[in-house]
C-alpha atoms as a PDB file:
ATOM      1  CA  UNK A   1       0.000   0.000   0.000  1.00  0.00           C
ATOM      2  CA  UNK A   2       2.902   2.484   0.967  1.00  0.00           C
ATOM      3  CA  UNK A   3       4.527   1.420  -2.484  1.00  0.00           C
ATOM      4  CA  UNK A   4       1.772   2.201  -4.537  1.00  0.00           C
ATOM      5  CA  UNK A   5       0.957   5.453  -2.717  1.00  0.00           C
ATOM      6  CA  UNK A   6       5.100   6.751  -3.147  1.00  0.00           C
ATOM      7  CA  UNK A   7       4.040   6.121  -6.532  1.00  0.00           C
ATOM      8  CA  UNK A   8       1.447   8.305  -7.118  1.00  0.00           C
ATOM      9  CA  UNK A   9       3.751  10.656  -5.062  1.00  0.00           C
ATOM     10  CA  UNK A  10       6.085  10.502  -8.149  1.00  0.00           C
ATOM     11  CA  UNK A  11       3.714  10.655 -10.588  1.00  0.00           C
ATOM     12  CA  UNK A  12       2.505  13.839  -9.013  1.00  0.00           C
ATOM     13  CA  UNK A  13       5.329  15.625  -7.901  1.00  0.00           C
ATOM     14  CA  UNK A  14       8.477  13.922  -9.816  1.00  0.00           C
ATOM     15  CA  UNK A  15      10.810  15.909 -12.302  1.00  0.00           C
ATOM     16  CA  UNK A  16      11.784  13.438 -15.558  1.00  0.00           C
ATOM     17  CA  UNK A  17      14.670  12.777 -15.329  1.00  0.00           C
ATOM     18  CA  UNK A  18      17.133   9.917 -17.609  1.00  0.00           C
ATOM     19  CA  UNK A  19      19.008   7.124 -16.271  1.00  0.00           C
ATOM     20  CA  UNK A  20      22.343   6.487 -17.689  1.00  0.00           C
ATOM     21  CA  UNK A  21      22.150   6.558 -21.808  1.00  0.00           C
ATOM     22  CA  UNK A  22      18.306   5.829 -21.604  1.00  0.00           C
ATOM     23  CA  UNK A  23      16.799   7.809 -24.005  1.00  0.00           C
ATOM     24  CA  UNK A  24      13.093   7.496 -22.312  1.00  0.00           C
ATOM     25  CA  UNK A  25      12.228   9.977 -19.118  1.00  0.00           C
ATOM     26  CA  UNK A  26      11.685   8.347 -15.651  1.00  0.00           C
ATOM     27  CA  UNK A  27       9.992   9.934 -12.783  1.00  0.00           C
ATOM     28  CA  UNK A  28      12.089  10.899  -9.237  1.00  0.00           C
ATOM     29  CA  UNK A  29      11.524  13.289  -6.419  1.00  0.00           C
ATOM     30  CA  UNK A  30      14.767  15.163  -6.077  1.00  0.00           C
ATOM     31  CA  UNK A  31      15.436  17.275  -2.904  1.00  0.00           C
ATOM     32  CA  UNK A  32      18.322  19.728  -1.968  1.00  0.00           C
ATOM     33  CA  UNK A  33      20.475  18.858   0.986  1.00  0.00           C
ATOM     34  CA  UNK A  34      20.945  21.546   3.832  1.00  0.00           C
ATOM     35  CA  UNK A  35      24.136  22.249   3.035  1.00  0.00           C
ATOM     36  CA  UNK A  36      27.321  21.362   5.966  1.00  0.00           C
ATOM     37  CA  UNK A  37      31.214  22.193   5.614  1.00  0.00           C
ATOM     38  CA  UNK A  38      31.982  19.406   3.539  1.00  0.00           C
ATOM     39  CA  UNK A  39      29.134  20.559   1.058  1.00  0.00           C
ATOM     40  CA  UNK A  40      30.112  23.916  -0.223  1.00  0.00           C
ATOM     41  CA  UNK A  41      32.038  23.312  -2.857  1.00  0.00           C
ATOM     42  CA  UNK A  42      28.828  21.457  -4.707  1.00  0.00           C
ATOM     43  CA  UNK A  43      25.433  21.745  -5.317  1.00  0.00           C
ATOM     44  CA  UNK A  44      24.427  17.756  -3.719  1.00  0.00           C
ATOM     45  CA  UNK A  45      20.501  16.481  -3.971  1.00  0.00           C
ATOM     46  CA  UNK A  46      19.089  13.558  -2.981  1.00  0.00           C
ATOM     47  CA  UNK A  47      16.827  11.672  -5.831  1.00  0.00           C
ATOM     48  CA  UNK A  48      13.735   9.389  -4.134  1.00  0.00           C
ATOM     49  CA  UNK A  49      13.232   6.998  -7.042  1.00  0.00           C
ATOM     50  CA  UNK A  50      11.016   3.670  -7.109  1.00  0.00           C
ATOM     51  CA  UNK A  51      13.282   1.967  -9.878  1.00  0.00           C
ATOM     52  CA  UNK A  52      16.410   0.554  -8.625  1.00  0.00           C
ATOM     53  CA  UNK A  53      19.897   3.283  -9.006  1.00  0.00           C
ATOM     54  CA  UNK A  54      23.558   2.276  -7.990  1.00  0.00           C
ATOM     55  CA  UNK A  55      26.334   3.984  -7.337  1.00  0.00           C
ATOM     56  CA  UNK A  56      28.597   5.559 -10.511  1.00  0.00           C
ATOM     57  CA  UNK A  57      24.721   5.731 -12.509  1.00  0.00           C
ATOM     58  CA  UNK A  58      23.719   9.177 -14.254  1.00  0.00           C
ATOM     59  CA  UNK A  59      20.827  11.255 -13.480  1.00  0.00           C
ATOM     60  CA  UNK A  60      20.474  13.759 -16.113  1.00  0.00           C
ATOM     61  CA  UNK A  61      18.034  16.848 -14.900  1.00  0.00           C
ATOM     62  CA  UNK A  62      16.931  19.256 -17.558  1.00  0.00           C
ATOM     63  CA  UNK A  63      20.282  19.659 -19.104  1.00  0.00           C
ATOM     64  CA  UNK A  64      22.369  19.278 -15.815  1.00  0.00           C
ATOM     65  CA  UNK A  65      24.045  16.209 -15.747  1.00  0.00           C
ATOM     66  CA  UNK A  66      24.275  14.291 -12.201  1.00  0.00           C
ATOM     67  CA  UNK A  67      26.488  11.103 -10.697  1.00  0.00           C
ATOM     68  CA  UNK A  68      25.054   8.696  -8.386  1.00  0.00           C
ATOM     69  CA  UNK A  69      27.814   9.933  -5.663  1.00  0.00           C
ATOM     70  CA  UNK A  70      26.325   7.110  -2.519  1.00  0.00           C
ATOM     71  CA  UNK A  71      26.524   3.962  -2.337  1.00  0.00           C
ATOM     72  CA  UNK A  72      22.982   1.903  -2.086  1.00  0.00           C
ATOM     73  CA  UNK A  73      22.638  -1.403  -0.469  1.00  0.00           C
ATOM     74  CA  UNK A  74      19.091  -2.165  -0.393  1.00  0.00           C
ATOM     75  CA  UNK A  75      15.789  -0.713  -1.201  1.00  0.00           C
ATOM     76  CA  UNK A  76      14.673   1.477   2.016  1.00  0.00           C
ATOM     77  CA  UNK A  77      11.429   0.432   2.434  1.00  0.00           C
ATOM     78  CA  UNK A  78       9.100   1.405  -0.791  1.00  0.00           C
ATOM     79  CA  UNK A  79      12.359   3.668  -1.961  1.00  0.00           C
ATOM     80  CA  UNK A  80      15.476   3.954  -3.396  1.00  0.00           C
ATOM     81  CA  UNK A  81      17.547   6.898  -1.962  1.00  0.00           C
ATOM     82  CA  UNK A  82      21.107   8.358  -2.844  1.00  0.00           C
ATOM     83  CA  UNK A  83      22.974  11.584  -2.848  1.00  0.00           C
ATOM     84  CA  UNK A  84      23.769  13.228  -6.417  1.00  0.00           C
ATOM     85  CA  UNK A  85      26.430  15.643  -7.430  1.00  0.00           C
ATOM     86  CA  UNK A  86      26.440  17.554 -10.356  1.00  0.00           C
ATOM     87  CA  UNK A  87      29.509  16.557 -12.742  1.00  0.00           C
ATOM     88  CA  UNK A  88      30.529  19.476 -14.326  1.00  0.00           C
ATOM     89  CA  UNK A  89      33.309  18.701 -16.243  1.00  0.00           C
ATOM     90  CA  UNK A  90      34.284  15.876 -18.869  1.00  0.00           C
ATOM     91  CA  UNK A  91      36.925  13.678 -19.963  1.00  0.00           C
ATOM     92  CA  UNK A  92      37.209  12.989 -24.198  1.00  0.00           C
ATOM     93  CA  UNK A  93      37.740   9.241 -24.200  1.00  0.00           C
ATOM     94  CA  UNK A  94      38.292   6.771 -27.163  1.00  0.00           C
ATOM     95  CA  UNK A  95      34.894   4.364 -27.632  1.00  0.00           C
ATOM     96  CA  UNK A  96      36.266   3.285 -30.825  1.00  0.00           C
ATOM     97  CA  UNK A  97      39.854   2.992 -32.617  1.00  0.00           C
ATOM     98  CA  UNK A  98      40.646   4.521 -35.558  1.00  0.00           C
ATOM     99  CA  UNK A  99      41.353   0.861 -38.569  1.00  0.00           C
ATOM    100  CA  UNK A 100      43.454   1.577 -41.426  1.00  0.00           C
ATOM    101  CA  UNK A 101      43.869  -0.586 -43.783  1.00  0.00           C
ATOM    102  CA  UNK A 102      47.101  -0.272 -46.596  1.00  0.00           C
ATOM    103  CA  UNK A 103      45.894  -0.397 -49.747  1.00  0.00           C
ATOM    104  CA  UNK A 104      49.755  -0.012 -51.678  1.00  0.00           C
ATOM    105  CA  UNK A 105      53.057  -1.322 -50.610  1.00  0.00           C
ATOM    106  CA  UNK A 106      56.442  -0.310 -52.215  1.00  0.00           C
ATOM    107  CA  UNK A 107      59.664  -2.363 -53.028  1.00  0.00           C
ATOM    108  CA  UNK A 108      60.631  -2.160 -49.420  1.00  0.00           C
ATOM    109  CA  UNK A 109      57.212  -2.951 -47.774  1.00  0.00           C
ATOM    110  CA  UNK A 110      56.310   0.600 -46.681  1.00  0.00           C
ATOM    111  CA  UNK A 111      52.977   1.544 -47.114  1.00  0.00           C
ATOM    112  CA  UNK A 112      52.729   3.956 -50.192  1.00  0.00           C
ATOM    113  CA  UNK A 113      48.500   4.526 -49.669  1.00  0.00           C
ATOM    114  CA  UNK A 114      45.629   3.471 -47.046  1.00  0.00           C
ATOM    115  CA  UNK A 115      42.439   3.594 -46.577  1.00  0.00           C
ATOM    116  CA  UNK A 116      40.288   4.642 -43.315  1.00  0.00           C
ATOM    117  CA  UNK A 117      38.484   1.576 -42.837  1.00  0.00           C
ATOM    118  CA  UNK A 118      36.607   3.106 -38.978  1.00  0.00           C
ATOM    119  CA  UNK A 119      36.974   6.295 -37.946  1.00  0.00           C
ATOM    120  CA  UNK A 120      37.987   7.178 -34.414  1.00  0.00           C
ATOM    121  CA  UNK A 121      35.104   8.291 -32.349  1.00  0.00           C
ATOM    122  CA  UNK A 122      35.895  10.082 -28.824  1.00  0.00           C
ATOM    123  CA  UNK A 123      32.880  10.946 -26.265  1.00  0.00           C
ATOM    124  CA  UNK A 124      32.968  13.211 -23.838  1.00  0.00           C
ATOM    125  CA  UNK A 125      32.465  11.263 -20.274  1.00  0.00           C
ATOM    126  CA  UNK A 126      30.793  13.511 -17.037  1.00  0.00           C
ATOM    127  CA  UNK A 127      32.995  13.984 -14.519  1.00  0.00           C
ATOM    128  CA  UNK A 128      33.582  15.524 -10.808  1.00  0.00           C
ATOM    129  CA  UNK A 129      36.797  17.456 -10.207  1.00  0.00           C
ATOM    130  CA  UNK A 130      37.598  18.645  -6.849  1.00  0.00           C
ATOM    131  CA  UNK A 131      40.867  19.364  -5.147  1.00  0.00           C
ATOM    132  CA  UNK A 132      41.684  18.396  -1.653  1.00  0.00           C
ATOM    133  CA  UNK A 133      42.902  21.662   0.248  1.00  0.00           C
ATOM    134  CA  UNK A 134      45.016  19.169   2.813  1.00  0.00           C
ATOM    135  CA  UNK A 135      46.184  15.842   2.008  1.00  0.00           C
ATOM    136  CA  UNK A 136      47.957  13.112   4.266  1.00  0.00           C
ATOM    137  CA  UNK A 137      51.334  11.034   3.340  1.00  0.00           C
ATOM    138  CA  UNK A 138      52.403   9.153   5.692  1.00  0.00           C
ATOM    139  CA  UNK A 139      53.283  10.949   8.473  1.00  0.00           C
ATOM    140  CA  UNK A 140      53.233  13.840   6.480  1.00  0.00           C
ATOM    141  CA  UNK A 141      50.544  16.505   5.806  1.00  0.00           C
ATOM    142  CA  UNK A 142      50.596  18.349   2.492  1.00  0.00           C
ATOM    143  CA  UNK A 143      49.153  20.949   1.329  1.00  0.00           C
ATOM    144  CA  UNK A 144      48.131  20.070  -2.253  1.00  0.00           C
ATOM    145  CA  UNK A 145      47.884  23.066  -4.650  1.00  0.00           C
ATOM    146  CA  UNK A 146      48.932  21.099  -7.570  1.00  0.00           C
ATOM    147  CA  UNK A 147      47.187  17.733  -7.435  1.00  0.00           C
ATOM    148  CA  UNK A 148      43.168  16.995  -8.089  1.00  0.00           C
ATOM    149  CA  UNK A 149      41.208  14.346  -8.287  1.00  0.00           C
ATOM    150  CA  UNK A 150      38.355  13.211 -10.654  1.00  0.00           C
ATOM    151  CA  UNK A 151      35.644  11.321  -9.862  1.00  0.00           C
ATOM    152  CA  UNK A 152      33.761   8.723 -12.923  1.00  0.00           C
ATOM    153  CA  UNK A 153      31.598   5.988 -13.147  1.00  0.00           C
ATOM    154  CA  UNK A 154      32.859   2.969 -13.223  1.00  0.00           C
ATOM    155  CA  UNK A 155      32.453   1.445 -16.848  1.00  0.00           C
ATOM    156  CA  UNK A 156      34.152  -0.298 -19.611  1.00  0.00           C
ATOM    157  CA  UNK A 157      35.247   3.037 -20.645  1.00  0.00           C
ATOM    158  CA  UNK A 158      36.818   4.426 -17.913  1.00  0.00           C
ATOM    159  CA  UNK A 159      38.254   1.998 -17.056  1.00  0.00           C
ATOM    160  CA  UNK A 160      40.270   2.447 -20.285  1.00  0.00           C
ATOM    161  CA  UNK A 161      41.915   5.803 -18.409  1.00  0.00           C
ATOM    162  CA  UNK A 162      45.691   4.790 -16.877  1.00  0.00           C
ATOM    163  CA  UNK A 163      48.301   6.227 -15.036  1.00  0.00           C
ATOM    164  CA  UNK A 164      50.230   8.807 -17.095  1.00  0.00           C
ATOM    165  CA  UNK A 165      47.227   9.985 -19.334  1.00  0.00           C
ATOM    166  CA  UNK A 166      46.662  13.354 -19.455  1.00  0.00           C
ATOM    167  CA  UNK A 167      43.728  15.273 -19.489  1.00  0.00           C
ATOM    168  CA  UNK A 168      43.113  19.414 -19.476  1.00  0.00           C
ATOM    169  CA  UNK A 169      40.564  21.444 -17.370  1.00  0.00           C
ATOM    170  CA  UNK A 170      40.938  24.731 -16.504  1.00  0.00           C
ATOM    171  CA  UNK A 171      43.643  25.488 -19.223  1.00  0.00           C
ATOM    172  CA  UNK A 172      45.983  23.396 -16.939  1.00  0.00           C
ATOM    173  CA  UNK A 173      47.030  19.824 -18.049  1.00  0.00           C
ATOM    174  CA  UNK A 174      46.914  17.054 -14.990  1.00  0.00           C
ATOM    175  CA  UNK A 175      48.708  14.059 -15.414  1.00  0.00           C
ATOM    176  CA  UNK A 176      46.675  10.567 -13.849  1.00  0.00           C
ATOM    177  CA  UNK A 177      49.355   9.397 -10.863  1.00  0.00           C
ATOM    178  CA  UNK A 178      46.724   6.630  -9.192  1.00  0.00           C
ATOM    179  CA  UNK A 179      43.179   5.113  -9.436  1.00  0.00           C
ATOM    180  CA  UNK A 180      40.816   5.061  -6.616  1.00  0.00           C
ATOM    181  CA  UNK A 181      38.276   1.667  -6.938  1.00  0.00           C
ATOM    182  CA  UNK A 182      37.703   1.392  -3.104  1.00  0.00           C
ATOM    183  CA  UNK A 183      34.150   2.948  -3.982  1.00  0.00           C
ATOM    184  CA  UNK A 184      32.025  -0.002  -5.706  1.00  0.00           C
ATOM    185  CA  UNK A 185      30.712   2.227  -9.007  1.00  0.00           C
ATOM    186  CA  UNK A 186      33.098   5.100  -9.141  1.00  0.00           C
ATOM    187  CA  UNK A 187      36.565   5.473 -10.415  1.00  0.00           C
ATOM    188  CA  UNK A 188      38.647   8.126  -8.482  1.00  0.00           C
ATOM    189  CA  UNK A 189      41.524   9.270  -9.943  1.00  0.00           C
ATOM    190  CA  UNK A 190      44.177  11.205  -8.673  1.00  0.00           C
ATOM    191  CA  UNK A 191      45.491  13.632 -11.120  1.00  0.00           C
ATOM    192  CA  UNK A 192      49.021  15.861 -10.639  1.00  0.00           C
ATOM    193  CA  UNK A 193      49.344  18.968 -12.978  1.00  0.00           C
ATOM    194  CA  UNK A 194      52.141  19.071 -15.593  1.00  0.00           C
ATOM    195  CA  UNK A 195      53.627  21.289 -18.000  1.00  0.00           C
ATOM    196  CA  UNK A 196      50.966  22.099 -21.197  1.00  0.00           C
ATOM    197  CA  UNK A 197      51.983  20.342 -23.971  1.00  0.00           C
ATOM    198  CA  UNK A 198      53.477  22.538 -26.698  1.00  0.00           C
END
């Protein structure tokens, strides 16, 4: 009975919103959190959903695009409940390689002409970036003006991204220096900034 009445809650109040690449609208209730030190930097919610969401999923909202930033167990009672943040940023990654094929060989078995069988095709992934203000090494505390990380679902195609690729936001290039996969669903990485490439 509570089920089908959070329902009609949805259906009445909800905002559409799309789940991952879905191209067809759901319903949610999505609520702001009061905001507490650790949540200044970004503008959380909370979706109230009756299909199921998991951690590293992506709410889009209108044309703001969200990450499923909390982890969910179980369904809490007639609900499913998580905190969202905004990812504001991307990262161009490769979904499909570039095939060339040669066409012409000379004497010496270089390739003389080729043919672009498949292009490449890049797509730009949502991220979070953040920096840490303070971090801890050891017995060491540093204060990290040069290092971020980014936070990303955890898919086939992130999980493409490795130590030593770069990436640019900002008009600063950041060089990946670890990966992060204690947090079933999201990718963290940590990201050092480096010289622009010339």
């Amino acid at each position: 009975m509570l089920e089908e009445e959070f329902t009609d809650l949805i259906n009445e109040f909800g905002v559409p919103i799309k789940l991952n690449l879905e191209t067809t609208t759901k319903k949610a209730i999505i609520t702001s959190l009061t905001k507490t030190p650790d949540l200044y930097d970004f503008d959380d919610k909370k979706i109230h959903a009756d299909f199921p969401i998991k951690r590293g999923d992506t709410i889009k909202i209108d044309d703001t695009l969200f990450i499923v930033f909390s982890d969910i167990q179980l369904k809490r009672g007639h609900e499913y409940q998580s905190i969202i943040r905004p990812a504001t940023n991307v990262i161009p990654i490769v979904v499909q390689e570039e095939v060339i094929e040669v066409t012409e060989w000379d004497r010496r078995g270089n390739p003389i002409t080729w043919e672009v069988i498949q292009e490449e095709v890049v797509e730009d992934f949502p991220c979070i970036v953040f920096q840490e203000k303070i971090s801890i090494s050891g017995s060491q505390i540093r204060i990290t003006q040069q290092e971020i990380q980014v936070v990303m679902g955890d898919n086939e195609y992130t999980n493409k991204i490795v130590e030593g690729d770069i990436f640019t936001f900002f008009g600063d290039s950041y060089s990946v220096i670890g990966v992060d996969m204690f947090q079933k669903g999201l990718r963290i990485f940590q990201m050092e900034r480096v010289a622009n490439p010339t």
